[in-house]
N, C-alpha and C. Protein backbone atom coordinates (compact mmCIF):
# COMPACT_ATOMS: atom_id res chain seq x y z
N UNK A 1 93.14 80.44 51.94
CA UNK A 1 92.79 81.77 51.50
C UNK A 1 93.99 82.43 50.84
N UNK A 2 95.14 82.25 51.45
CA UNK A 2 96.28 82.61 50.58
C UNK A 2 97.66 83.56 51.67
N UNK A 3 98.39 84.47 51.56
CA UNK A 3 99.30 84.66 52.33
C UNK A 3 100.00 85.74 52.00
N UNK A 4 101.31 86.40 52.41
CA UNK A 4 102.32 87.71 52.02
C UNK A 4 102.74 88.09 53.46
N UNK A 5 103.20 89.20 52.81
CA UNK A 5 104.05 89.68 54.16
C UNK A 5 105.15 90.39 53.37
N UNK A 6 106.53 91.23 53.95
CA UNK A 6 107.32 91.92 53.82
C UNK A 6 108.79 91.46 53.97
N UNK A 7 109.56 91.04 52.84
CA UNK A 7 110.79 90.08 53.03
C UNK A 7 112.05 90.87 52.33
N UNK A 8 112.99 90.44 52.33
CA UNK A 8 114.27 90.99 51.76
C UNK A 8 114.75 90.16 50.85
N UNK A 9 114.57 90.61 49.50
CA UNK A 9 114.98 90.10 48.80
C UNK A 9 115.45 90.63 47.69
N UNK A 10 116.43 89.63 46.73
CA UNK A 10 117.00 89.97 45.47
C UNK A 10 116.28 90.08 44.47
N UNK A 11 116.19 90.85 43.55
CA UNK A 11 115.52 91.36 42.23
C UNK A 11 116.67 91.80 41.55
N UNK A 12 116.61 90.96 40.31
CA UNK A 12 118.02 91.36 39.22
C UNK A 12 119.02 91.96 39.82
N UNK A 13 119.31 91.15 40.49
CA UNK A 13 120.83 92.15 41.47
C UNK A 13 120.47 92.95 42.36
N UNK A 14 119.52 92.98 42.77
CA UNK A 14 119.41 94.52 43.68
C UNK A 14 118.48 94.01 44.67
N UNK A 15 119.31 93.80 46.13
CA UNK A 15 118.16 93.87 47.26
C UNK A 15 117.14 95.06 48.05
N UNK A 16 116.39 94.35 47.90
CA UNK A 16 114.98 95.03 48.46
C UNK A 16 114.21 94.59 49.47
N UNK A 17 113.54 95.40 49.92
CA UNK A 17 112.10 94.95 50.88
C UNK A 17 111.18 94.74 49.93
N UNK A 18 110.67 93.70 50.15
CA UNK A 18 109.51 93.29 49.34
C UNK A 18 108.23 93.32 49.94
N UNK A 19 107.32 93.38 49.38
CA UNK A 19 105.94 93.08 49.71
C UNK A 19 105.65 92.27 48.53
N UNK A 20 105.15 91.39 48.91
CA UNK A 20 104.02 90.54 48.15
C UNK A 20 102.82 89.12 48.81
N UNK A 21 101.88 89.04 47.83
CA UNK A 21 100.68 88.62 48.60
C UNK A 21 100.21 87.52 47.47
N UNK A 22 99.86 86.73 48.00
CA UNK A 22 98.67 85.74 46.70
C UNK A 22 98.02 84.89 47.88
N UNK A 23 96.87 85.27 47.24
CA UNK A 23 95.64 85.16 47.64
C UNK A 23 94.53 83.51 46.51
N UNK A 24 93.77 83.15 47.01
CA UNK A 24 93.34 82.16 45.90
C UNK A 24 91.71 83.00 45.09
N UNK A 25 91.95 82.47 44.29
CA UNK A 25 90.86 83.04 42.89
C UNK A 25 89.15 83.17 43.72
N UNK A 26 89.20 82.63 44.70
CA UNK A 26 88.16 82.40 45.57
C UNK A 26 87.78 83.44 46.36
N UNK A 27 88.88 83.97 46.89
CA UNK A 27 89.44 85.39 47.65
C UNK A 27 88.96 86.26 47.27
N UNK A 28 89.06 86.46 45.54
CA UNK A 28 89.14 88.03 44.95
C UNK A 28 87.88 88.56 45.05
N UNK A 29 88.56 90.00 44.80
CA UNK A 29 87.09 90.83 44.85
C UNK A 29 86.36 90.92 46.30
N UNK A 30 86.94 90.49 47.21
CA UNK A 30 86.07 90.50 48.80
C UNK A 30 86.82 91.85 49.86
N UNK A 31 88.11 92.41 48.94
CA UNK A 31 88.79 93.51 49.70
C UNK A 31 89.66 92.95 50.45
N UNK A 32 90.16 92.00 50.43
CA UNK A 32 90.57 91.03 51.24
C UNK A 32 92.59 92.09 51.01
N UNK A 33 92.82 92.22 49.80
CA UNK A 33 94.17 92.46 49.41
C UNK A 33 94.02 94.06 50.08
N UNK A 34 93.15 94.79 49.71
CA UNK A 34 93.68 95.94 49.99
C UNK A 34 93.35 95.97 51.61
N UNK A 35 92.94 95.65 52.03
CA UNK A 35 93.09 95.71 54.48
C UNK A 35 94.61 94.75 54.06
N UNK A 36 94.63 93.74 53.44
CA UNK A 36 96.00 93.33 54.06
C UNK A 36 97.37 94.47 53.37
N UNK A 37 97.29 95.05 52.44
CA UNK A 37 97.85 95.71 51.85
C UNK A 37 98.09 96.71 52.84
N UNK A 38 97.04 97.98 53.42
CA UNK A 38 96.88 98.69 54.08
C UNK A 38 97.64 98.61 55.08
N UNK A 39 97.37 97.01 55.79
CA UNK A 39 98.13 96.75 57.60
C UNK A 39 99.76 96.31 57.24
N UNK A 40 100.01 96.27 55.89
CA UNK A 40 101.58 95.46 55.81
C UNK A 40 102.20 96.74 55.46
N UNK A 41 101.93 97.35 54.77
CA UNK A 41 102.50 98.73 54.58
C UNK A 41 102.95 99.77 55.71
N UNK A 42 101.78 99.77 56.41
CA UNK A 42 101.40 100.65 57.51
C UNK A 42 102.79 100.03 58.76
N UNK A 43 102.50 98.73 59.04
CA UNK A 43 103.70 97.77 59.90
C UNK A 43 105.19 97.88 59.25
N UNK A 44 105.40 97.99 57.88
CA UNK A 44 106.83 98.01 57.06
C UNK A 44 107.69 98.90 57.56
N UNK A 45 106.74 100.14 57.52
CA UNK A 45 107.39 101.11 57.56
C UNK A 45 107.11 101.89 59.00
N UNK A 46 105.55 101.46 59.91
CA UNK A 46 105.51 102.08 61.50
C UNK A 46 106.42 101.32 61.94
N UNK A 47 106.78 99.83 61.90
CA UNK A 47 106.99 99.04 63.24
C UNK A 47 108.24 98.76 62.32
N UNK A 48 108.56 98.29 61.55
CA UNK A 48 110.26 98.15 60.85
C UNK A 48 110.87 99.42 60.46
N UNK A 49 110.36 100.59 60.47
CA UNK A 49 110.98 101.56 59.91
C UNK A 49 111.78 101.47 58.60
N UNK A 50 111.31 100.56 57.93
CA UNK A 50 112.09 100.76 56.38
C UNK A 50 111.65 101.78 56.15
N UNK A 51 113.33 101.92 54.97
CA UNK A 51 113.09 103.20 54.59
C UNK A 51 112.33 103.01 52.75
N UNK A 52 111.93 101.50 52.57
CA UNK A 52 111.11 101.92 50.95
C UNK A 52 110.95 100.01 51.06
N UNK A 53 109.48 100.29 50.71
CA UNK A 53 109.17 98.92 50.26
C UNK A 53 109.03 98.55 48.96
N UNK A 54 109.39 97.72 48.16
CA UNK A 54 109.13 97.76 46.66
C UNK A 54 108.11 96.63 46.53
N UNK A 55 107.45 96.72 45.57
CA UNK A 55 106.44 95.47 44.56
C UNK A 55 106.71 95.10 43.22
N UNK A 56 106.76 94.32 43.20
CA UNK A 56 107.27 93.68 41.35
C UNK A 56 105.78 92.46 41.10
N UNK A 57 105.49 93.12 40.26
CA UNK A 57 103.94 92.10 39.51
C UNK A 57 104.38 91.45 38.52
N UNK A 58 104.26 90.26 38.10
CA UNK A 58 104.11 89.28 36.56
C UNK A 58 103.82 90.14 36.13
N UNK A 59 104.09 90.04 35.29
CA UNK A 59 103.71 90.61 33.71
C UNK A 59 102.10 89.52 33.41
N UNK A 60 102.22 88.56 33.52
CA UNK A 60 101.05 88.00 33.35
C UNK A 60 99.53 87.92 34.23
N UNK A 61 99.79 88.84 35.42
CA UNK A 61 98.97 89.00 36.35
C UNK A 61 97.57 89.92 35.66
N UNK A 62 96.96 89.39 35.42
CA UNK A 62 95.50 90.25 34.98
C UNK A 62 95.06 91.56 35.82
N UNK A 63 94.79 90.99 36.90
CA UNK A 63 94.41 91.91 37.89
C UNK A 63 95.16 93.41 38.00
């Protein structure tokens, strides 16, 4: 079905909290991203207390 979660990582020099998710083409459209979206966000920042999560999309991502 596919996977994500909230990691620390580098982006052009600059570390961050990340979020990111991929899911398979099979997945989409079932709401599946936004409940997991909802509960990883909600956990980032209730239960890790970061203070900012970032997202970076392809440029080639349709969706």
């Amino acid at each position: 079905m596919g996977f994500g979660g909230v990691s620390i990582r580098s982006y052009t020099d600059t570390v961050i909290n990340n979020f990111g998710y991929r899911f398979s083409p099979e997945s989409s459209g079932k709401g599946l991203a936004t409940e997991f979206v909802n509960y990883a966000v909600s956990y980032g920042f209730g239960e890790l207390k970061l203070p900012e999560i970032c997202v970076v999309v392809r440029p080639d991502h349709l969706a």
